[in-house]
N, C-alpha and C. Protein backbone atom coordinates (compact mmCIF):
# COMPACT_ATOMS: atom_id res chain seq x y z
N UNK A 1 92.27 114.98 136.94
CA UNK A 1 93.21 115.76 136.14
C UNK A 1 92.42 116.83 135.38
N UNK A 2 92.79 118.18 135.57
CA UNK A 2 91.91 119.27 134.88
C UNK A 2 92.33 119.10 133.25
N UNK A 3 90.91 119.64 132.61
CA UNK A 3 91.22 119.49 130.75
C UNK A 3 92.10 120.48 130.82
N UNK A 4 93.20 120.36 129.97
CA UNK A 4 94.20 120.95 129.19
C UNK A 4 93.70 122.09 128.22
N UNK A 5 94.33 122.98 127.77
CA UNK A 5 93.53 123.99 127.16
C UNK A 5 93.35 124.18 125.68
N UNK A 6 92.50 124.47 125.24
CA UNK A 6 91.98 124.33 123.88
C UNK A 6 92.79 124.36 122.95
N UNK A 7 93.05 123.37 121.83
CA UNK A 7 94.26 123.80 120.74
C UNK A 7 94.23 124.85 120.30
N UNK A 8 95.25 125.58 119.85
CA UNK A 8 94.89 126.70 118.97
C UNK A 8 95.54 126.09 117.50
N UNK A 9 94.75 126.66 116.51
CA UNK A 9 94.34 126.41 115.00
C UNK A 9 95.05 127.79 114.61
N UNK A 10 95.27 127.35 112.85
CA UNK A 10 95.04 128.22 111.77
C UNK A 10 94.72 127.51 110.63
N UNK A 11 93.31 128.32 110.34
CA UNK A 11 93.10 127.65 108.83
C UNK A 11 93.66 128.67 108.03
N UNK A 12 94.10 128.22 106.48
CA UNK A 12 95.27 128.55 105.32
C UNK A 12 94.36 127.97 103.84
N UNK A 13 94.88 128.81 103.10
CA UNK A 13 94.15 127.96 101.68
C UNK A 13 94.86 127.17 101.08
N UNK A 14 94.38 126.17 100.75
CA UNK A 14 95.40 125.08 100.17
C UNK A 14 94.85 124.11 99.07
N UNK A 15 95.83 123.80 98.04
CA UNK A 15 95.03 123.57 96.76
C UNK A 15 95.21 122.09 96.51
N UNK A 16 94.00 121.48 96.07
CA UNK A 16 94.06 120.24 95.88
C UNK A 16 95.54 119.49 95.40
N UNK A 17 95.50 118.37 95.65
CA UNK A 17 96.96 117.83 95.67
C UNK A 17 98.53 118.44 96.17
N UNK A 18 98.21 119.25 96.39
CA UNK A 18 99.01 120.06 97.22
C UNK A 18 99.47 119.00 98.61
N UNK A 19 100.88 118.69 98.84
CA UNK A 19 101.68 118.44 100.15
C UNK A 19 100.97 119.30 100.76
N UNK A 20 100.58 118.79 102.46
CA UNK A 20 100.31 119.63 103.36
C UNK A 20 101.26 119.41 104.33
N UNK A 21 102.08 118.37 104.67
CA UNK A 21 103.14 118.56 105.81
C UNK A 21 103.97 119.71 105.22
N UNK A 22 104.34 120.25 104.62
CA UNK A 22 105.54 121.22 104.63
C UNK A 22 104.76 122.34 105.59
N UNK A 23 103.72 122.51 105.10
CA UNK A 23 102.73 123.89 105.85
C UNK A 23 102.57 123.74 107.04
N UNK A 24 102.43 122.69 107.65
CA UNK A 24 101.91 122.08 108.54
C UNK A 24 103.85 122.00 109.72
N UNK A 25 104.44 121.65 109.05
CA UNK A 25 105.89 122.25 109.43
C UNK A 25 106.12 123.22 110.20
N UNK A 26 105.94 124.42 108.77
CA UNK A 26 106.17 125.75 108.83
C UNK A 26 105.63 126.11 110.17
N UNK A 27 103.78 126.19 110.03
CA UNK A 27 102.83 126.87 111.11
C UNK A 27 103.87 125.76 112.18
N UNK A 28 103.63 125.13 112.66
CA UNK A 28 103.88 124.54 114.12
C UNK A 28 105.37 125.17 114.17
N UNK A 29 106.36 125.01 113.36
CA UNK A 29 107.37 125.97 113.71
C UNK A 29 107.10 127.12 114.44
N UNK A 30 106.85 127.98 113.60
CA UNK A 30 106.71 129.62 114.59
C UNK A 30 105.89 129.28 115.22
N UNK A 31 104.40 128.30 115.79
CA UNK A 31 104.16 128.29 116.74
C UNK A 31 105.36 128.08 117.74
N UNK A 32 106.06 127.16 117.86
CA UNK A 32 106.87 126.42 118.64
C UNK A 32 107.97 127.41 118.62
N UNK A 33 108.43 128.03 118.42
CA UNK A 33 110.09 129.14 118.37
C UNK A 33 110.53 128.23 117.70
N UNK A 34 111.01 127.48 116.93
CA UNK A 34 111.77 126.65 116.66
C UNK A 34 111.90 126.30 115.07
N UNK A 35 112.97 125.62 114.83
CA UNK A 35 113.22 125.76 113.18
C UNK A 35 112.21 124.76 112.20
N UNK A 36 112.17 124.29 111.30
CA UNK A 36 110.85 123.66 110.82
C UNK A 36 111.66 122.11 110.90
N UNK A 37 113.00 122.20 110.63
CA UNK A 37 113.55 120.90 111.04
C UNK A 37 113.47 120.11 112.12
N UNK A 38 113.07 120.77 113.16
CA UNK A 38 113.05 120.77 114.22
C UNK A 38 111.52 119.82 114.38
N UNK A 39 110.65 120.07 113.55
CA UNK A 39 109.30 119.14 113.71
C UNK A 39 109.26 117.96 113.23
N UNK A 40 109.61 117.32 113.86
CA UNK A 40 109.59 115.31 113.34
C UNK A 40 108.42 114.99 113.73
N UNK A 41 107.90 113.93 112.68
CA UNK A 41 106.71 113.37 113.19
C UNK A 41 107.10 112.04 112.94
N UNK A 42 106.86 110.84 113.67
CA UNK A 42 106.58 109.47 113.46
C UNK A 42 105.27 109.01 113.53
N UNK A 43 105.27 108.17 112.49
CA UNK A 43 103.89 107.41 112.16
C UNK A 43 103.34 106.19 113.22
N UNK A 44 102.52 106.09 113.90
CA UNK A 44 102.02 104.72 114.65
C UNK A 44 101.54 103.86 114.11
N UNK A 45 101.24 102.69 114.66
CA UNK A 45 100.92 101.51 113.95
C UNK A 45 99.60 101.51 112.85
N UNK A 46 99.23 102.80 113.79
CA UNK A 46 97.51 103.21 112.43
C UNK A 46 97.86 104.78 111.68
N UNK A 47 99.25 104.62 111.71
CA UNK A 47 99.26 106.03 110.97
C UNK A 47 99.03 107.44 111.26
N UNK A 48 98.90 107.35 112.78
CA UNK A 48 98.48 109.07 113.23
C UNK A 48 100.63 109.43 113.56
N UNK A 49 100.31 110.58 113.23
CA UNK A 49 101.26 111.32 113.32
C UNK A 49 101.70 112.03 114.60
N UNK A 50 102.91 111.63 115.21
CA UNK A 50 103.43 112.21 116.50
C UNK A 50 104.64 112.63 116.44
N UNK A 51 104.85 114.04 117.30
CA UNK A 51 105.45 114.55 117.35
C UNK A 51 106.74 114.09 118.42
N UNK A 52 107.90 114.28 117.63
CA UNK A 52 109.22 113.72 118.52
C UNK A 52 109.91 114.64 119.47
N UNK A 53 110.53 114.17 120.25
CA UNK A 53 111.28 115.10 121.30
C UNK A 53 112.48 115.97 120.45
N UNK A 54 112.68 116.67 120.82
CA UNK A 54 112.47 117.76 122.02
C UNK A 54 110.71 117.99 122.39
N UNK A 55 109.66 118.01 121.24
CA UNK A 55 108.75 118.65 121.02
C UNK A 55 107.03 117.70 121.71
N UNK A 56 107.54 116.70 122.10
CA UNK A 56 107.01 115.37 122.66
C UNK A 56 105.63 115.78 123.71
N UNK A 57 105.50 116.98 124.33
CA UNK A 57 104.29 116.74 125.08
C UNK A 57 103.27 117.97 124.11
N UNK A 58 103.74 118.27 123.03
CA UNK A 58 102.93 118.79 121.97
C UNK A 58 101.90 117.70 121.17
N UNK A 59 101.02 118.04 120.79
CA UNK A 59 100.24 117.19 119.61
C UNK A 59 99.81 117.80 118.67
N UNK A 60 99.73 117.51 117.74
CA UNK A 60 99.34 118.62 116.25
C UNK A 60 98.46 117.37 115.49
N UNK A 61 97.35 118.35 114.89
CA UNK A 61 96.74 117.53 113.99
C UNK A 61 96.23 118.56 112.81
N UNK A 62 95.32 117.87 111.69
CA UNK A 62 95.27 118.39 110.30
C UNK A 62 94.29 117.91 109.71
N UNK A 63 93.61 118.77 108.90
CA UNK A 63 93.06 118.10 107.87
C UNK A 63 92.50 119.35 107.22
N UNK A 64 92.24 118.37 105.40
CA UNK A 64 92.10 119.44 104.52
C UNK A 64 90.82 119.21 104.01
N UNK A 65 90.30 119.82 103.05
CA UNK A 65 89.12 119.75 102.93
C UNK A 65 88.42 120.86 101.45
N UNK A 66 87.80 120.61 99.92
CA UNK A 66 87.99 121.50 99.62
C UNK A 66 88.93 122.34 99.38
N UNK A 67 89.19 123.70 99.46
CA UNK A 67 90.73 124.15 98.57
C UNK A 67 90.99 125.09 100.73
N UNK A 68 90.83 124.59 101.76
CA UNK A 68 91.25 124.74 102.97
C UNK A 68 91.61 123.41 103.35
N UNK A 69 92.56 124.24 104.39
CA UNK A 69 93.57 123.35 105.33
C UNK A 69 93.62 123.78 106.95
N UNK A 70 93.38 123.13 107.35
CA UNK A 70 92.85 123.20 109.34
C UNK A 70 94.21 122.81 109.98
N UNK A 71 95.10 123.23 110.66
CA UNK A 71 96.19 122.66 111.40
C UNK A 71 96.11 123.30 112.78
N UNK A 72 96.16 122.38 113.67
CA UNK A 72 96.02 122.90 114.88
C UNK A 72 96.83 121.94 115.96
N UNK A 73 97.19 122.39 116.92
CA UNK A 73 98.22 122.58 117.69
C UNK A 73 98.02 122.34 119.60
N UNK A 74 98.52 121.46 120.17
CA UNK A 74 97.61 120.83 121.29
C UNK A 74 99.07 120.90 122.49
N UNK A 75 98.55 121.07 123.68
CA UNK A 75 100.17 120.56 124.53
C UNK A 75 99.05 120.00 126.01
N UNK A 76 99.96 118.84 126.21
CA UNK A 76 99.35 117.87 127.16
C UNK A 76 98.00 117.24 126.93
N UNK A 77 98.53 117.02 125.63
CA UNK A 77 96.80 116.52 125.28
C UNK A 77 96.97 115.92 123.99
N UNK A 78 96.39 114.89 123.76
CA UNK A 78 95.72 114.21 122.33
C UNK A 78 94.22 115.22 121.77
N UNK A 79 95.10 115.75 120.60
CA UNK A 79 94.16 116.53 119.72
C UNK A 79 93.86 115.62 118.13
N UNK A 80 92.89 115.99 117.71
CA UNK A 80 92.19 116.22 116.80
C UNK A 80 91.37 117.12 115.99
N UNK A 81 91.92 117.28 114.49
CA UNK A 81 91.07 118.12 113.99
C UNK A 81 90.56 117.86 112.34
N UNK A 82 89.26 118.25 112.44
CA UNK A 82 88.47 117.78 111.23
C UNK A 82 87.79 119.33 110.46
N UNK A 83 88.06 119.50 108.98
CA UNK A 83 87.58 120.31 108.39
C UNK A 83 86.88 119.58 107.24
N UNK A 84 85.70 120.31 106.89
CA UNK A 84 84.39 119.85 105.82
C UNK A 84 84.11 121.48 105.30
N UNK A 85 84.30 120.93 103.74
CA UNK A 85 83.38 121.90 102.95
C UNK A 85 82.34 121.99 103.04
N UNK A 86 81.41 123.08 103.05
CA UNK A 86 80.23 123.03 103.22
C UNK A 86 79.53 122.73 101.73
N UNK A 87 78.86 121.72 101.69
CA UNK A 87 78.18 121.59 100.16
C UNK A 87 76.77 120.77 100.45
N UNK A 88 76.31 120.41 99.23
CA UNK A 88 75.22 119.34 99.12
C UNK A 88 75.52 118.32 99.67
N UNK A 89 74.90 117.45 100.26
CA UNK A 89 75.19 115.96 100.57
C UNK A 89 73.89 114.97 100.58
N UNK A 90 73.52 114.70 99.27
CA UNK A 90 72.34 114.10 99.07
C UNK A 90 72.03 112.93 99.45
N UNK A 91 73.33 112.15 99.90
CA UNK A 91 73.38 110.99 100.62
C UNK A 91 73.26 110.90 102.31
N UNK A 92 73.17 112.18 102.97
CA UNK A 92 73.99 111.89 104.24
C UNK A 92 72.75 111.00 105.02
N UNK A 93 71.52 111.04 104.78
CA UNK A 93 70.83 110.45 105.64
C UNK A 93 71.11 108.82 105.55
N UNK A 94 71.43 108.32 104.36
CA UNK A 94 71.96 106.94 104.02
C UNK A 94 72.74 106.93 104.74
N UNK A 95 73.80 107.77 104.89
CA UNK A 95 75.26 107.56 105.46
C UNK A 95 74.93 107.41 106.71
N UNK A 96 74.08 108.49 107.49
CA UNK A 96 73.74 108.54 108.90
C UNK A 96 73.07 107.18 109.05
N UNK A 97 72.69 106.77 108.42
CA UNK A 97 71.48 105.06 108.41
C UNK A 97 72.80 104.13 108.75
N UNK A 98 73.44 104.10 107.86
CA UNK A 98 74.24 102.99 107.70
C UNK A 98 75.61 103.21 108.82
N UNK A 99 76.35 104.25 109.12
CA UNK A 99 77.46 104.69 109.75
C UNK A 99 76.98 104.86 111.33
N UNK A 100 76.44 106.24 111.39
CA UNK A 100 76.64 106.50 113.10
C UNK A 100 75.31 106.07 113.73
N UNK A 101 75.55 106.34 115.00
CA UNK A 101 74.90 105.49 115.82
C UNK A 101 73.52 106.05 115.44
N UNK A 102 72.42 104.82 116.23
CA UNK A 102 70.62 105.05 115.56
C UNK A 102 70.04 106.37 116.72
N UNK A 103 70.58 106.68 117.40
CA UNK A 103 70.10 108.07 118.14
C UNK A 103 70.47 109.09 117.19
N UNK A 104 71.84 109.22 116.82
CA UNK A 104 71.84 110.28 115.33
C UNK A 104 71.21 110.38 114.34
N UNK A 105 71.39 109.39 113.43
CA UNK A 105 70.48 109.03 112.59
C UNK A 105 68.93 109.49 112.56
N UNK A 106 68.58 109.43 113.94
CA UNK A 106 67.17 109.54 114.00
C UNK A 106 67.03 111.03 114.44
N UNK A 107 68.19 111.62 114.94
CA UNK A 107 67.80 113.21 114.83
C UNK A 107 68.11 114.08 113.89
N UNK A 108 68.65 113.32 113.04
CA UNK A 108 69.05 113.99 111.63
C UNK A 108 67.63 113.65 110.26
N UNK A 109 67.35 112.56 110.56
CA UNK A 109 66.36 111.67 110.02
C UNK A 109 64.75 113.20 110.26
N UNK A 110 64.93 113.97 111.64
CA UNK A 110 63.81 114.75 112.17
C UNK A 110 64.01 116.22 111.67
N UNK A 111 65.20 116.46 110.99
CA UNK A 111 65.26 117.59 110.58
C UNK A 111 65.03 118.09 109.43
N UNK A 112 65.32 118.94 108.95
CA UNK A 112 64.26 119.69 107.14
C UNK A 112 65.84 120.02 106.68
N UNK A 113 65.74 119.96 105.51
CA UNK A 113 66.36 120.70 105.17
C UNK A 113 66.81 122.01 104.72
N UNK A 114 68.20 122.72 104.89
CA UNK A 114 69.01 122.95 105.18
C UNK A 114 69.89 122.36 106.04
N UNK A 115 68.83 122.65 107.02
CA UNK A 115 69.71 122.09 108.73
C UNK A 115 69.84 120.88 109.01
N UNK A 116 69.45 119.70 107.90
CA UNK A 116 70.18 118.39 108.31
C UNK A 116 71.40 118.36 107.97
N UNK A 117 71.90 118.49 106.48
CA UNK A 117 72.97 118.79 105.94
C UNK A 117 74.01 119.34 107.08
N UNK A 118 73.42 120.71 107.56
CA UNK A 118 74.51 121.50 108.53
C UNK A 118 74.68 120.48 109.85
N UNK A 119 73.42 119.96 109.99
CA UNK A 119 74.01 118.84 110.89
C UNK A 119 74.72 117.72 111.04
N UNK A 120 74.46 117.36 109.83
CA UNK A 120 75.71 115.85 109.51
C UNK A 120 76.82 116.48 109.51
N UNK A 121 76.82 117.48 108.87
CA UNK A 121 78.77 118.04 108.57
C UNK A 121 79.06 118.39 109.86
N UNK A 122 78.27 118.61 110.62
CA UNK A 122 78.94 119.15 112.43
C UNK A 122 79.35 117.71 112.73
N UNK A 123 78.22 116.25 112.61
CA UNK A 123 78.29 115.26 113.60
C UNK A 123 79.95 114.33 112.80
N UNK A 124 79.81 114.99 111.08
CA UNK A 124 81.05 113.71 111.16
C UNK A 124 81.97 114.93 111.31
N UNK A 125 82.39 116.01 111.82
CA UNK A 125 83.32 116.58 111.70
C UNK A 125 83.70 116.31 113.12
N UNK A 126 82.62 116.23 114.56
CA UNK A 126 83.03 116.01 115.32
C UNK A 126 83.30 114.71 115.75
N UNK A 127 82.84 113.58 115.33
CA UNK A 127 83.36 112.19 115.20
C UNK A 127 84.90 112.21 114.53
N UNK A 128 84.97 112.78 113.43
CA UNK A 128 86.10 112.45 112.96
C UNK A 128 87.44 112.87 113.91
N UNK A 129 87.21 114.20 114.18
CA UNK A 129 88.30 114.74 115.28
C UNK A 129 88.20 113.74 116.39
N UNK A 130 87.77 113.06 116.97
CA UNK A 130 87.76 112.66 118.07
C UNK A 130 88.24 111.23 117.90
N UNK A 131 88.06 110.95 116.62
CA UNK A 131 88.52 109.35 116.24
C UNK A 131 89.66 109.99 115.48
N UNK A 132 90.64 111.12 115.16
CA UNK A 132 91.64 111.22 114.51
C UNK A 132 92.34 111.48 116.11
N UNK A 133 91.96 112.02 117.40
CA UNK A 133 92.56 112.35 118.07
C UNK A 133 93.15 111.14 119.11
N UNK A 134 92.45 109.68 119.19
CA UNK A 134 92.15 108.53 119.85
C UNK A 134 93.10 107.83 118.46
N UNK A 135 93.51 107.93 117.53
CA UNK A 135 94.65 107.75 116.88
C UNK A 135 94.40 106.50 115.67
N UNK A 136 92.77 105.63 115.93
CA UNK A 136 92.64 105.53 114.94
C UNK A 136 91.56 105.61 113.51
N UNK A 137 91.16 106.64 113.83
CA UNK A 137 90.23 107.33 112.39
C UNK A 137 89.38 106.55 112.17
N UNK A 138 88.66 106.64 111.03
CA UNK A 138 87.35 106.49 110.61
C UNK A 138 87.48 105.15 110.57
N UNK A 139 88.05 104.41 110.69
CA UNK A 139 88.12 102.40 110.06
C UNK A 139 87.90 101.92 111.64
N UNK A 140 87.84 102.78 113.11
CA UNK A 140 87.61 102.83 114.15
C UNK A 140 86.07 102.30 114.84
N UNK A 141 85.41 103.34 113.48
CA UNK A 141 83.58 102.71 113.74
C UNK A 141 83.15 104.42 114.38
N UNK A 142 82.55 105.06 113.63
CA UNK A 142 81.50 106.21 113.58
C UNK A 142 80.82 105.51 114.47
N UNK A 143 80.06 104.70 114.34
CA UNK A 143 79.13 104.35 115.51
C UNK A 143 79.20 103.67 116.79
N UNK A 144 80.80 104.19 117.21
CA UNK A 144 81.45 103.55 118.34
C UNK A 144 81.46 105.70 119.38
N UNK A 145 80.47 105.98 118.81
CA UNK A 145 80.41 107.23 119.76
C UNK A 145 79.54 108.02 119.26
N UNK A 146 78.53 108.31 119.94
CA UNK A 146 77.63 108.63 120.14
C UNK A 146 77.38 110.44 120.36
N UNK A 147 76.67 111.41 120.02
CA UNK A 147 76.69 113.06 120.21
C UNK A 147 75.46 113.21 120.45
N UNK A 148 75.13 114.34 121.03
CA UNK A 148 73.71 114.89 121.29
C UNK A 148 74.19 116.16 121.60
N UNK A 149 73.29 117.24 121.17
CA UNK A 149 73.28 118.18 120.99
C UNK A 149 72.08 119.31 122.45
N UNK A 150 73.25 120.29 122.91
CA UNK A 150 72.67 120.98 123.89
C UNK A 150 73.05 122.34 123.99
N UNK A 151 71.61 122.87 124.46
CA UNK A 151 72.54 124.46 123.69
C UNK A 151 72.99 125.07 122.84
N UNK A 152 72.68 123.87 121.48
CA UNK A 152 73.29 124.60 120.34
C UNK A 152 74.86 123.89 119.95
N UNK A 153 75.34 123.36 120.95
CA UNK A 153 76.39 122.29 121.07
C UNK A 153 76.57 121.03 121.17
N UNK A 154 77.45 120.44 120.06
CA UNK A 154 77.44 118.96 119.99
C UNK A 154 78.81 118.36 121.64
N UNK A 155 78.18 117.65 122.32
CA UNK A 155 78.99 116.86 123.23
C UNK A 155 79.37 115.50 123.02
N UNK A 156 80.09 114.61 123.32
CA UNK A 156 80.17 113.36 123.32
C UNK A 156 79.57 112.87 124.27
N UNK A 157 78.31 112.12 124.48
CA UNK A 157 77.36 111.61 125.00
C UNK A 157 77.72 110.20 125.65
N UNK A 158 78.33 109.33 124.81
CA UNK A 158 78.72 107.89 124.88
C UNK A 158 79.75 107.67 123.82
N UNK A 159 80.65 106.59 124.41
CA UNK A 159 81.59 105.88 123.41
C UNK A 159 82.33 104.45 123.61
N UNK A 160 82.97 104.46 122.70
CA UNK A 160 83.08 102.94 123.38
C UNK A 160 84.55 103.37 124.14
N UNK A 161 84.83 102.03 125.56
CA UNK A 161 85.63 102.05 126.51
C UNK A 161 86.96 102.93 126.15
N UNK A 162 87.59 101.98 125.07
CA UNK A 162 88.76 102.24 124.79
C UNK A 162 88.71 103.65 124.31
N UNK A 163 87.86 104.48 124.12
CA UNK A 163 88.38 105.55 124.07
C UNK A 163 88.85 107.01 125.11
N UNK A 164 88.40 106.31 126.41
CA UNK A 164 88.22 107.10 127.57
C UNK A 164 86.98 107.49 127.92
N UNK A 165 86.68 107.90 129.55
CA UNK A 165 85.33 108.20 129.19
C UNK A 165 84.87 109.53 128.48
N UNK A 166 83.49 109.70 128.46
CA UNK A 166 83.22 110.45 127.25
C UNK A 166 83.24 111.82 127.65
N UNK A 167 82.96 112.39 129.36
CA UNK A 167 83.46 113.29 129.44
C UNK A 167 84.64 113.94 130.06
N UNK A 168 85.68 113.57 129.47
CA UNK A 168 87.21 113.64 129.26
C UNK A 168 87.69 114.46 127.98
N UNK A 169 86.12 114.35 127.48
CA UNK A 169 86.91 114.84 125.67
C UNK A 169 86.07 116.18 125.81
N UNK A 170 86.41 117.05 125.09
CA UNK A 170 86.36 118.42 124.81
C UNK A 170 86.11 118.33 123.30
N UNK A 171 85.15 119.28 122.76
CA UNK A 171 84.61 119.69 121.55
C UNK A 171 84.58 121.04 121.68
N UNK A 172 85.29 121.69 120.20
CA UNK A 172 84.84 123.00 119.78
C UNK A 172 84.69 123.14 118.45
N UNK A 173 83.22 123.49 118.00
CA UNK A 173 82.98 123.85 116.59
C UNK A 173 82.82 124.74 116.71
N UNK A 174 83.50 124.92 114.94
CA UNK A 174 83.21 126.15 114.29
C UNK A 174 83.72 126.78 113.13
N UNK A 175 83.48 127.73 112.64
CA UNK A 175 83.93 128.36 111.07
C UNK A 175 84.45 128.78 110.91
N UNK A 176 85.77 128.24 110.73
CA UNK A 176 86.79 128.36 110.70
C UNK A 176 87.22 129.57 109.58
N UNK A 177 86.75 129.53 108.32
CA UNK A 177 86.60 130.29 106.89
C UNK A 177 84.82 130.05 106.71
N UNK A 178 84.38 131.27 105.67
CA UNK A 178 83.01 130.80 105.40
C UNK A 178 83.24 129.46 103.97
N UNK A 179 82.09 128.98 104.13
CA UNK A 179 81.44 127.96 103.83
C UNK A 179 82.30 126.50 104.14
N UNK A 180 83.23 126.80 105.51
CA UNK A 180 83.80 125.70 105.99
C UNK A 180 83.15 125.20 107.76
N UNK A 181 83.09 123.92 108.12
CA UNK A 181 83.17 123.59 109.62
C UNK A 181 84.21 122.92 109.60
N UNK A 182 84.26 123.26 110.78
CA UNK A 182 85.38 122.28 111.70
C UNK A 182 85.15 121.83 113.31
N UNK A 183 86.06 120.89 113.82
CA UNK A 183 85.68 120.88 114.87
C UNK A 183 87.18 120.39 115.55
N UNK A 184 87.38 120.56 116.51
CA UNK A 184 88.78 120.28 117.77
C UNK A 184 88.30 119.44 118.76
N UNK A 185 88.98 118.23 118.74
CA UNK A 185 88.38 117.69 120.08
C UNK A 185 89.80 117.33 120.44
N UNK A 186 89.67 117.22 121.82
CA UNK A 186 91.47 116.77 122.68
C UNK A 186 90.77 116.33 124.03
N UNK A 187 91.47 115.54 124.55
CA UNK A 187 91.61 114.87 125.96
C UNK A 187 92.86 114.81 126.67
N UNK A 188 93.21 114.88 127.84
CA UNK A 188 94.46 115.05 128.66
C UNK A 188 94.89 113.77 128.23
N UNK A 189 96.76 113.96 127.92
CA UNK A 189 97.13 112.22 127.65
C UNK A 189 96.93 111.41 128.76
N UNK A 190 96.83 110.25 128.49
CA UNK A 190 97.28 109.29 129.53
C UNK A 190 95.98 108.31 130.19
């Protein structure tokens, strides 16, 4: 089955505590021609959000981050999407120790800084999309999938079964707004 084609996104500014489904409405509306009533979502047993018929071989996903908001927009495909402020993270090598798998860890563990930092925020931005897109998020296990980096690009390397195999999934980072990442990952349903 050929990959399905890349979600298309819009990032929006959006202020802490701020509702994001109404926005998240709106945009997929005029994506879709259609009225904002018209976008139902039902919750699954872990809480990812799906879209109801008429609108059913669509997938939409979200996330906010900082005073931005990432919503992006998928058809024939399970999407995911993850946005990170770019900041300090004086912990991440702990986090990388303790969370994702020991091949990460240890190439993040090899880098200087600046560019570890920029690298953790790529690796959980692209973990997270890919475990928000497989439907159940971070309580799933970071270290149930594995990335390595080629070209300048993070791939999914390994993962565990249930998530399909690993190259089925599609990754695209990138900056979305400055001092934000993000990343899109989707796989054909089924």
């Amino acid at each position: 089955m050929p990959a399905p084609p890349p979600p298309r996104w819009t990032w929006q500014p959006h202020l802490r505590g701020q509702a994001a489904e109404p926005r998240v409405r709106a945009w997929l509306a005029a994506e879709l021609g259609c009225p904002a009533e018209a976008v139902a979502f039902v919750r699954d047993r872990h809480g990812r959000p799906q879209l109801q018929p008429p609108l059913r071989r669509h997938d939409a996903s979200w996330s906010h981050s900082g005073e931005g908001l990432l919503i992006a927009l998928g058809e024939d495909a399970r999407i995911g999407a993850d946005l990170e402020r770019i900041r300090p993270r004086p912990r991440a090598g702990e986090l990388a120790a303790r969370f994702f798998h020991t091949a990460e860890a240890a190439w993040l563990a090899a880098l200087a800084e600046p560019e570890r930092t920029l690298a953790f925020v790529r690796l959980w931005c692209a973990k997270e999309a890919v475990l928000k897109a497989h439907g159940r998020g971070l309580a799933f296990g970071l270290h149930r999938l594995r990335f390595t980096e080629h070209a300048g690009a993070l791939r999914l390397a390994d993962c565990d079964p249930t998530l399909g195999p690993a190259e089925a999934w599609r990754l695209h980072e990138f900056e979305p707004h400055p001092g934000y990442r993000a990343a899109l990952a989707w796989r054909a349903r089924g």
